[in-house]
C-alpha atoms as a PDB file:
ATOM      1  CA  UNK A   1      20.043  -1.850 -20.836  1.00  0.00           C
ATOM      2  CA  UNK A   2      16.633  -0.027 -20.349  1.00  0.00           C
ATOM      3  CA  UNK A   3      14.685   0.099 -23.964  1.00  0.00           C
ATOM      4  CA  UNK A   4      14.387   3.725 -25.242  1.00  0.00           C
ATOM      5  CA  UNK A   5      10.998   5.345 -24.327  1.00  0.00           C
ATOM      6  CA  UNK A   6       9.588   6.672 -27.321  1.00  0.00           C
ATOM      7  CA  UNK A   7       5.966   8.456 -27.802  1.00  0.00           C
ATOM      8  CA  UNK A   8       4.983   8.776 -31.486  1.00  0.00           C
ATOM      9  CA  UNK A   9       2.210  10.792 -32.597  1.00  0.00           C
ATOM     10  CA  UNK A  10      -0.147   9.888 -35.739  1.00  0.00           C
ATOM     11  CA  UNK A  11      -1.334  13.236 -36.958  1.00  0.00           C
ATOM     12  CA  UNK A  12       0.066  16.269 -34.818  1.00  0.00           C
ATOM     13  CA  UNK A  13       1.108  16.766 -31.467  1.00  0.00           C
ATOM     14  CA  UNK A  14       1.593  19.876 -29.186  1.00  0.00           C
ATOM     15  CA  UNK A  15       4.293  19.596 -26.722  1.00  0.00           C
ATOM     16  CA  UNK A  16       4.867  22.592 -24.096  1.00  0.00           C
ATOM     17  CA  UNK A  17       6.269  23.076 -20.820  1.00  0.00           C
ATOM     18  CA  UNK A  18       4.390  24.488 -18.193  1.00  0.00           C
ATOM     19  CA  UNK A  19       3.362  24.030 -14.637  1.00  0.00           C
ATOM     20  CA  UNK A  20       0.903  21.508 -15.522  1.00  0.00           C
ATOM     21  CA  UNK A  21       3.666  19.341 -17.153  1.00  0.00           C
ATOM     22  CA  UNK A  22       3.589  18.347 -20.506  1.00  0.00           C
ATOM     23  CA  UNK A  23       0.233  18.864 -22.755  1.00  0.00           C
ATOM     24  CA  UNK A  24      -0.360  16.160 -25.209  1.00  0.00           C
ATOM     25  CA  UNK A  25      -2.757  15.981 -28.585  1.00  0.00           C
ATOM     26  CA  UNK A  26      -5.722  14.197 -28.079  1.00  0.00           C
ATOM     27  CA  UNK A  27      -5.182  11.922 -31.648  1.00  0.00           C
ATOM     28  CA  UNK A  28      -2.139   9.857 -30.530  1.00  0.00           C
ATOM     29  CA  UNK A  29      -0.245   6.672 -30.483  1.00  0.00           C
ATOM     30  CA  UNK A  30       2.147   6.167 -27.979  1.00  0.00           C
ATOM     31  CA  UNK A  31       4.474   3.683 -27.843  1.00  0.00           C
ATOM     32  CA  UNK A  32       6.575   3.222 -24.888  1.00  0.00           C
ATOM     33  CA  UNK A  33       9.019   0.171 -24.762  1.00  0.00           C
ATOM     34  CA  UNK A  34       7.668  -1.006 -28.034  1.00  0.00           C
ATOM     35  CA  UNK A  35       4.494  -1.641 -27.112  1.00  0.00           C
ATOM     36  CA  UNK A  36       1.473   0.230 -28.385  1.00  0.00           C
ATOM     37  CA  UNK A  37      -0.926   2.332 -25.922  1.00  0.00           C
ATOM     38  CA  UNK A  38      -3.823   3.667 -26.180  1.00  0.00           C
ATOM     39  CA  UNK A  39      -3.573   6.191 -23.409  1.00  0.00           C
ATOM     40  CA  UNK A  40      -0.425   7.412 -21.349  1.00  0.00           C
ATOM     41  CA  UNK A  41      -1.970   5.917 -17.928  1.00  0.00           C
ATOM     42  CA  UNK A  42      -2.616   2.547 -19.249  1.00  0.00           C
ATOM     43  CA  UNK A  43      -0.130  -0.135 -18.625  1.00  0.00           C
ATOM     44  CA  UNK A  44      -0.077  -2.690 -21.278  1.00  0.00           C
ATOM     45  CA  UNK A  45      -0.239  -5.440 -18.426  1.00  0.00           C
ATOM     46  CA  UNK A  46      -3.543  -3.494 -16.629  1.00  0.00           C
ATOM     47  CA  UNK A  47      -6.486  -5.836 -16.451  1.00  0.00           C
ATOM     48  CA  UNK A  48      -8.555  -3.213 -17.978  1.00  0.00           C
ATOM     49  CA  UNK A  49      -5.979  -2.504 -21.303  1.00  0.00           C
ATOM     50  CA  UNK A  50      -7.485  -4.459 -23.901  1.00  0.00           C
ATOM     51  CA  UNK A  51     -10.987  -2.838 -22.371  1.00  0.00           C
ATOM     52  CA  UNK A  52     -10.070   0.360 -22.766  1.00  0.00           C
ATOM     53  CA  UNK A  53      -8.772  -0.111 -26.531  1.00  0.00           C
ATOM     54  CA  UNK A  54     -12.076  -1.632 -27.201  1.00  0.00           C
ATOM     55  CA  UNK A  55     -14.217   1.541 -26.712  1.00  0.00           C
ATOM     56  CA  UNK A  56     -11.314   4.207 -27.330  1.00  0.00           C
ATOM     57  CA  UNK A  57     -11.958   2.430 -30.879  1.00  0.00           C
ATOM     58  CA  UNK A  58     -15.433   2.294 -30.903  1.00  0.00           C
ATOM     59  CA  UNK A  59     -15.481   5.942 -30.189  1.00  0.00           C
ATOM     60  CA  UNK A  60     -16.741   5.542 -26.839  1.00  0.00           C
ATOM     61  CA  UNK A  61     -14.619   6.745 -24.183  1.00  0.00           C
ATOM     62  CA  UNK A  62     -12.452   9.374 -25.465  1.00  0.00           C
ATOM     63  CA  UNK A  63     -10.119   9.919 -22.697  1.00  0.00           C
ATOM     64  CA  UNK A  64      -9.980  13.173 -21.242  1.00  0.00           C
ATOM     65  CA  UNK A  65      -8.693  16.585 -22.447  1.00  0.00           C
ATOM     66  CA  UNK A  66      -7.002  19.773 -22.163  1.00  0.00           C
ATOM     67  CA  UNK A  67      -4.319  19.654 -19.579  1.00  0.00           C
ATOM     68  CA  UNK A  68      -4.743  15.934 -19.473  1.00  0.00           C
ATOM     69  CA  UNK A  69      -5.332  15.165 -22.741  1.00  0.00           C
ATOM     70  CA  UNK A  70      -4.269  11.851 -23.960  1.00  0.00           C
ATOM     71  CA  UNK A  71      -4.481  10.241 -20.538  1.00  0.00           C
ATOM     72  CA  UNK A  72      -7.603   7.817 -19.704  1.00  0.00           C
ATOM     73  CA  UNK A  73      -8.043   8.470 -15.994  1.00  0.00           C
ATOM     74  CA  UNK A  74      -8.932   4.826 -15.372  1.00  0.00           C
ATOM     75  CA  UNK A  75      -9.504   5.035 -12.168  1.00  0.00           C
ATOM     76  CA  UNK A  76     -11.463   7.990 -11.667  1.00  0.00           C
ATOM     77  CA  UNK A  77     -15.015   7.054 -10.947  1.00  0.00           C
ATOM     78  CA  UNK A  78     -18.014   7.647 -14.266  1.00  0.00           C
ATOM     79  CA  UNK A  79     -20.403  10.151 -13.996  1.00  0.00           C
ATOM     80  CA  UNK A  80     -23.748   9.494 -14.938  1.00  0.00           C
ATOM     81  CA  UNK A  81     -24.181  12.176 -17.585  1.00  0.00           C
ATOM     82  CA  UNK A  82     -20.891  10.881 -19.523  1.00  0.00           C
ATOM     83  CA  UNK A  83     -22.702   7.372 -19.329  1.00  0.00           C
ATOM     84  CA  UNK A  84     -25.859   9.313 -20.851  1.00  0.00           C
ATOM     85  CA  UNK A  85     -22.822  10.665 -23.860  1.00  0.00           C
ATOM     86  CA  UNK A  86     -21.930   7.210 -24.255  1.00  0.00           C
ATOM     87  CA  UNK A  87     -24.626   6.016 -25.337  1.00  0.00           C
ATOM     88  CA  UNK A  88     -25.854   8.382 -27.333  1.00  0.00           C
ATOM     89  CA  UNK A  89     -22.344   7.308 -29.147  1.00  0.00           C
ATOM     90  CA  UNK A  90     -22.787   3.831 -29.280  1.00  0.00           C
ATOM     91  CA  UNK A  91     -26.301   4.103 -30.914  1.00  0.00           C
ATOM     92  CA  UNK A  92     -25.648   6.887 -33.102  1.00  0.00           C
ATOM     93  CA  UNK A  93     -22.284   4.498 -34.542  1.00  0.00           C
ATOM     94  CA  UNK A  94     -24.685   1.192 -34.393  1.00  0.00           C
ATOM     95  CA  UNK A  95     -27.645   2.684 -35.739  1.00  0.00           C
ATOM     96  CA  UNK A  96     -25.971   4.640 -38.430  1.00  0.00           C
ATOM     97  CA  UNK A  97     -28.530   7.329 -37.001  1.00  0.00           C
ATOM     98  CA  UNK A  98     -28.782  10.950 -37.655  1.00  0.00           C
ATOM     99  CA  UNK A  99     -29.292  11.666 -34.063  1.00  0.00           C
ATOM    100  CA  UNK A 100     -27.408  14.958 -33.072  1.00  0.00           C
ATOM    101  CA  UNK A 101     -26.125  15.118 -29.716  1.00  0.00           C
ATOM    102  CA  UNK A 102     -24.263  18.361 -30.385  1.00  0.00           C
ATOM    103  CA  UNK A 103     -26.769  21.245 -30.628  1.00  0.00           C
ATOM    104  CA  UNK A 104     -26.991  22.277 -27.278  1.00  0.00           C
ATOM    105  CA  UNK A 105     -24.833  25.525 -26.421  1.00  0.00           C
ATOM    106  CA  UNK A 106     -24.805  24.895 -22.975  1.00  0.00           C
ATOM    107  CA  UNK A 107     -23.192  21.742 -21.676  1.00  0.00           C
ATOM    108  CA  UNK A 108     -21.601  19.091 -23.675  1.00  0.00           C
ATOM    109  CA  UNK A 109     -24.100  16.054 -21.998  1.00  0.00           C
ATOM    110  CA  UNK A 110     -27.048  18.288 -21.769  1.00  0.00           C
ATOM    111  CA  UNK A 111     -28.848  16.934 -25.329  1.00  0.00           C
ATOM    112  CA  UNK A 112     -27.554  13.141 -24.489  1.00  0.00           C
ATOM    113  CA  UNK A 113     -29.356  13.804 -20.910  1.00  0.00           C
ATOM    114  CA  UNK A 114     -32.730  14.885 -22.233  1.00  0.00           C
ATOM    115  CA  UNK A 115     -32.389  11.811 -25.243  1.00  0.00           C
ATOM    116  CA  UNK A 116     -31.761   8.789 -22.401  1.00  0.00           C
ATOM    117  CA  UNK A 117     -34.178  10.431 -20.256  1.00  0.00           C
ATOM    118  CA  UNK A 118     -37.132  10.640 -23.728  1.00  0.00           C
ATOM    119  CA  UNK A 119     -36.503   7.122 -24.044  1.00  0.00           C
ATOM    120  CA  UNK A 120     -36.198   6.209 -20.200  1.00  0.00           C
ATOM    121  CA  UNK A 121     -32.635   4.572 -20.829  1.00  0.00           C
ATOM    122  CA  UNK A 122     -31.788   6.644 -17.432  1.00  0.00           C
ATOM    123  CA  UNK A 123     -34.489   8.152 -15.465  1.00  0.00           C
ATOM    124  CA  UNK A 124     -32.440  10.001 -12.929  1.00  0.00           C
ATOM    125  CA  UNK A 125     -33.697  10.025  -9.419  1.00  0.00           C
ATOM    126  CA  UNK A 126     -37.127   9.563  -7.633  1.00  0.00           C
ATOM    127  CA  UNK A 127     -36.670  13.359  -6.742  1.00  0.00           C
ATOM    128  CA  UNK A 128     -36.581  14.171 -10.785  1.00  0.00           C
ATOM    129  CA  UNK A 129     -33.127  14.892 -10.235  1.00  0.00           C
ATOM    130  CA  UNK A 130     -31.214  13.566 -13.186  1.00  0.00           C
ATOM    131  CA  UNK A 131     -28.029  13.410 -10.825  1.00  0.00           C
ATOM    132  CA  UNK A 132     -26.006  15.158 -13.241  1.00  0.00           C
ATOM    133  CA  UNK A 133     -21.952  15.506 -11.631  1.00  0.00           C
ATOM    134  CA  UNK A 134     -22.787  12.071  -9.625  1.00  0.00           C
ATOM    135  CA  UNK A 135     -21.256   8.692 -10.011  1.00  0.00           C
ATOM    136  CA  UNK A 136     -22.898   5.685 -11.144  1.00  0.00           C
ATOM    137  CA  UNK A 137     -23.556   2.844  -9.094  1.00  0.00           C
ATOM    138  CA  UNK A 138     -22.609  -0.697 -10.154  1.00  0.00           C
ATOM    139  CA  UNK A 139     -26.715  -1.202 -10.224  1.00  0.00           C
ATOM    140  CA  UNK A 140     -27.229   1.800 -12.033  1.00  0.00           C
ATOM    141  CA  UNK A 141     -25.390   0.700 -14.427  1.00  0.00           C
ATOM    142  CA  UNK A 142     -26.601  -2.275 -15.207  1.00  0.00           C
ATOM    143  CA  UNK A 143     -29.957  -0.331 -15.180  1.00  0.00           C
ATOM    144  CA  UNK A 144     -29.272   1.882 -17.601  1.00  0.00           C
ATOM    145  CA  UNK A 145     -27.497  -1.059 -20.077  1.00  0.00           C
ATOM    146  CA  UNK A 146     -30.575  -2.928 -19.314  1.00  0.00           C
ATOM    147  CA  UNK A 147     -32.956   0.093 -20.457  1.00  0.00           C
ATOM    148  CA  UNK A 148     -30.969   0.494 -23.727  1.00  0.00           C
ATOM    149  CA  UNK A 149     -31.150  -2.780 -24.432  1.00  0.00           C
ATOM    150  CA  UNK A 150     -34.851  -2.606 -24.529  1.00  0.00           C
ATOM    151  CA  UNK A 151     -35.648   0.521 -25.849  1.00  0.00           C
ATOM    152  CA  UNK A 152     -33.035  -0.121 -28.835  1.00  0.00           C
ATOM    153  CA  UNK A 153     -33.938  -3.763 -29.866  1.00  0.00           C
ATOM    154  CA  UNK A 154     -36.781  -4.858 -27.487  1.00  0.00           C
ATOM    155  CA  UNK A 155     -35.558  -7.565 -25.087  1.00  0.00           C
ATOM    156  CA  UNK A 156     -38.662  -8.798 -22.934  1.00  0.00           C
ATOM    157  CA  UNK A 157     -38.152  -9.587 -19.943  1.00  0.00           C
ATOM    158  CA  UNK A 158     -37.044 -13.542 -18.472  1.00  0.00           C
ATOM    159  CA  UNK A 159     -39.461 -15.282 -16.932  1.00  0.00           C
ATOM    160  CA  UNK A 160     -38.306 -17.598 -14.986  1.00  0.00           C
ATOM    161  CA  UNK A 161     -34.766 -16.883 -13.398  1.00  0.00           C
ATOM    162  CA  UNK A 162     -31.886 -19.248 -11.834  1.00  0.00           C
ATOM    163  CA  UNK A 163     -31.646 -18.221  -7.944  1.00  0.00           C
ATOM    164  CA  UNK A 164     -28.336 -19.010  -8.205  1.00  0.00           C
ATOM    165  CA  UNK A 165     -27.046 -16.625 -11.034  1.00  0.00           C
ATOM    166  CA  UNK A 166     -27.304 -14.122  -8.221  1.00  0.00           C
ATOM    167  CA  UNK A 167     -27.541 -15.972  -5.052  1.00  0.00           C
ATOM    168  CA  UNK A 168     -23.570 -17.086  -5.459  1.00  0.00           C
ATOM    169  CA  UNK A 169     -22.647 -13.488  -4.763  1.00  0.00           C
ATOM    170  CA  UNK A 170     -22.927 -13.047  -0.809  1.00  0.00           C
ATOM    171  CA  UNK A 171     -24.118  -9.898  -1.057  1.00  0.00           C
ATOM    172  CA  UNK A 172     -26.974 -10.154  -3.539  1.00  0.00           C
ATOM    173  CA  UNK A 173     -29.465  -8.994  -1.123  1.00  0.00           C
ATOM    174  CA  UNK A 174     -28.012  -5.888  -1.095  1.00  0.00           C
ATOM    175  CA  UNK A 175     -29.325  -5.181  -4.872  1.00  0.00           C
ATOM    176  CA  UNK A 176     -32.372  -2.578  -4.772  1.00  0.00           C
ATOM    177  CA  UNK A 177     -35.990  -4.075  -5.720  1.00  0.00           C
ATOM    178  CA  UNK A 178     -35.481  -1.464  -8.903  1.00  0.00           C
ATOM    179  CA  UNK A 179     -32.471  -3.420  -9.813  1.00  0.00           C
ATOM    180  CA  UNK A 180     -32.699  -6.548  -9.803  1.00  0.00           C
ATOM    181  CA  UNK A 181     -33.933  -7.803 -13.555  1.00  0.00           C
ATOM    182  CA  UNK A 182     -31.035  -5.948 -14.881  1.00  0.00           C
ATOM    183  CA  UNK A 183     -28.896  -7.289 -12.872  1.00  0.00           C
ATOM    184  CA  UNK A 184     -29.692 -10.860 -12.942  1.00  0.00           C
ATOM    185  CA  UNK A 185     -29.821 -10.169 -16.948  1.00  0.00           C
ATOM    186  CA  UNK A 186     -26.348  -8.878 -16.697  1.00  0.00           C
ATOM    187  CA  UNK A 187     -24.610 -11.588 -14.385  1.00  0.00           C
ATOM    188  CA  UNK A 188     -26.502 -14.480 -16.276  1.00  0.00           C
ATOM    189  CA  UNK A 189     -24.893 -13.062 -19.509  1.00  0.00           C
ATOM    190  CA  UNK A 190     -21.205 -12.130 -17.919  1.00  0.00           C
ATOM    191  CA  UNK A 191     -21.432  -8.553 -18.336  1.00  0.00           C
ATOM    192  CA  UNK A 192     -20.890  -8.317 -14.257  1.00  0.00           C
ATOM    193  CA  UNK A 193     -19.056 -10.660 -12.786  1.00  0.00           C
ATOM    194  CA  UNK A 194     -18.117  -9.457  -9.849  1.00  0.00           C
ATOM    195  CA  UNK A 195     -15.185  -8.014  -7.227  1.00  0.00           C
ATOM    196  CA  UNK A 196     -12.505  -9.465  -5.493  1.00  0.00           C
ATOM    197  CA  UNK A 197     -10.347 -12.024  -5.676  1.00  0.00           C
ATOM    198  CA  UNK A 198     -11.270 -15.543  -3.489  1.00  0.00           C
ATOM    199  CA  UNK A 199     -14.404 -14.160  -2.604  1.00  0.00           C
ATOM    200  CA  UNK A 200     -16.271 -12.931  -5.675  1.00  0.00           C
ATOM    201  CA  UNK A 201     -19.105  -9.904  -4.242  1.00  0.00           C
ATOM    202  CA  UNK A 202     -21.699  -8.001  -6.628  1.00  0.00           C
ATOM    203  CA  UNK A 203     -21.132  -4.901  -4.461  1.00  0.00           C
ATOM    204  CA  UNK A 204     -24.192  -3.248  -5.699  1.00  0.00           C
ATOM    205  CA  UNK A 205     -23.918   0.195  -4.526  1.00  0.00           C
ATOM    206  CA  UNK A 206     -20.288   0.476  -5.163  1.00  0.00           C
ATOM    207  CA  UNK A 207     -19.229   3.169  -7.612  1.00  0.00           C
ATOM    208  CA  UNK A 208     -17.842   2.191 -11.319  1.00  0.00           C
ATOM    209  CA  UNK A 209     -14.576   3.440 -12.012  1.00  0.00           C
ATOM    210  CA  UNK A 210     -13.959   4.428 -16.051  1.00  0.00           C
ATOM    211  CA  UNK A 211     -11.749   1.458 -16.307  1.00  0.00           C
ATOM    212  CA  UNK A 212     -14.878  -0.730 -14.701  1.00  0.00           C
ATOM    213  CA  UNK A 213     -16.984   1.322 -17.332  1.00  0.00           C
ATOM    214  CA  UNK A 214     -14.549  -0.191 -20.222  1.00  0.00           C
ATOM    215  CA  UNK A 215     -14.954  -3.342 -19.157  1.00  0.00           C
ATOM    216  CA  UNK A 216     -18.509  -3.999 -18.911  1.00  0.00           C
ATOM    217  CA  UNK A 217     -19.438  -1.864 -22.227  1.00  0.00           C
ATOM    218  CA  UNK A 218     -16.861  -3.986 -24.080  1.00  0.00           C
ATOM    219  CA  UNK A 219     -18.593  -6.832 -22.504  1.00  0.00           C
ATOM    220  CA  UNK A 220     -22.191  -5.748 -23.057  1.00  0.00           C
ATOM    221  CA  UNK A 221     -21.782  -5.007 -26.748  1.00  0.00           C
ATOM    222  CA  UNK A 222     -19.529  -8.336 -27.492  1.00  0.00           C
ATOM    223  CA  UNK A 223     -22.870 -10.031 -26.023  1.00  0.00           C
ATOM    224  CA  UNK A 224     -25.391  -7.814 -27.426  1.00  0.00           C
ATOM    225  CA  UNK A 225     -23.750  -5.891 -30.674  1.00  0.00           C
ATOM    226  CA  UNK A 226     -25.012  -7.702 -33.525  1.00  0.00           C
ATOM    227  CA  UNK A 227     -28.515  -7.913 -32.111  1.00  0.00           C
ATOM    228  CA  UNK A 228     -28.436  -4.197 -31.930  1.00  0.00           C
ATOM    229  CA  UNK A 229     -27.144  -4.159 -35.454  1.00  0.00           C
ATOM    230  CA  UNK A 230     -29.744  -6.794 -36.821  1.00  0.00           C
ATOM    231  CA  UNK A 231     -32.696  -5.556 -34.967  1.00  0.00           C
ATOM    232  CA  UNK A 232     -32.194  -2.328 -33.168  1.00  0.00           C
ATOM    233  CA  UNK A 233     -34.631   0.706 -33.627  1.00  0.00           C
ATOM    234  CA  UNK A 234     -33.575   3.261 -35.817  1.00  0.00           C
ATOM    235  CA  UNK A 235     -35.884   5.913 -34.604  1.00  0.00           C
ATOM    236  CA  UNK A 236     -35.010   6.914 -31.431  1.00  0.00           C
ATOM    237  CA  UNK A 237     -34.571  10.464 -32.465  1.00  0.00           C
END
């Protein structure tokens, strides 16, 4: 006999029927077959669920909305200007900082843009394109988590490196020039570990998927977190 489905709501829900389907409340909990999850698309036995619990928690990643609220989307790929939102979250929660991210009338990510840009966290493109609407690359990303990590607590960079932290990948020569501190720093401390199943591959230029995204910011900040608590800069306003 199949267990009953049930979805429970914490504080209110909206429930309609229209030609989108059903329309759910952003605040939920949702319990299907007595097991708690966090978003409607997110099997308990996904390699990314405990990921994506992490930084729906930490205020991170807040699923998406309207039609589609209280599904994750995990496989739809990150855009960099929701990576530019996401940290401006994670360092306005560490930091306990006043920054404002919200006073911009125009797009939601515009004021998190122009912040990671003012403290060259993300750069955008040689062109001076921020690349607003495009998706991150996996070297990109570790970039960017490289950049916060120095402009929040001040890492300096390693001197002398391991050839083979990167050189077990078979496709580590496909990492840009640009990219390759950040992501020796991030393979060296297991915040990328790689694709694939026998053969493990750094796939550089491959896009990150949100349920990739979970992953490695749950990752970064398990590392990092209480270094950015103990010594980060809280003037980055």
């Amino acid at each position: 006999m199949m267990k009953k489905k049930t979805i429970a709501l914490l504080l209110s829900f909206v429930l309609c029927f229209c030609m989108t389907g059903t329309v759910f409340a952003e605040d939920q909990e949702i319990v299907i077959d007595d097991i708690l999850h966090p978003f409607l698309d997110v099997d308990a036995d996904a390699w990314y669920f405990d990921a994506v619990w992490y930084v729906k928690n930490e205020g991170l990643m807040t699923g998406k909305s309207g039609a589609y609220a209280g599904y994750f989307a995990p496989g739809e790929y990150l855009q960099r200007h929701d990576l530019a939102v996401i940290f401006g979250r994670f360092y306005k929660n560490t930091m306990n900082s006043e920054l404002n991210l919200d006073e911009s009338k125009n797009a939601y990510y515009e004021d998190a843009v122009n912040w990671v840009k003012k403290y060259q966290i993300m750069n955008g493109y040689s062109s001076g394109d921020f690349g607003v609407g495009d998706t991150i690359i996996r070297q990109d990303f570790a970039v960017a988590l490289y950049n916060f990590a120095q402009s929040v607590v001040g890492y300096v960079s390693i001197p002398e490196r391991d050839p083979g932290v990167l050189g077990k990948f078979p496709d580590a020569d496909e990492v840009s020039d640009y990219a390759n501190m950040a992501m020796y720093w991030m393979v060296r401390d297991g915040i990328i570990q790689g694709e694939g199943t026998d053969v493990k591959m750094l796939n550089p230029q491959g896009p990150v998927n949100r349920a990739m995204a979970a992953t490695m910011l749950q990752r970064f900040i398990e590392v990092y977190g209480a270094d950015f608590e103990k010594y980060g800069n809280k003037t980055l306003l």
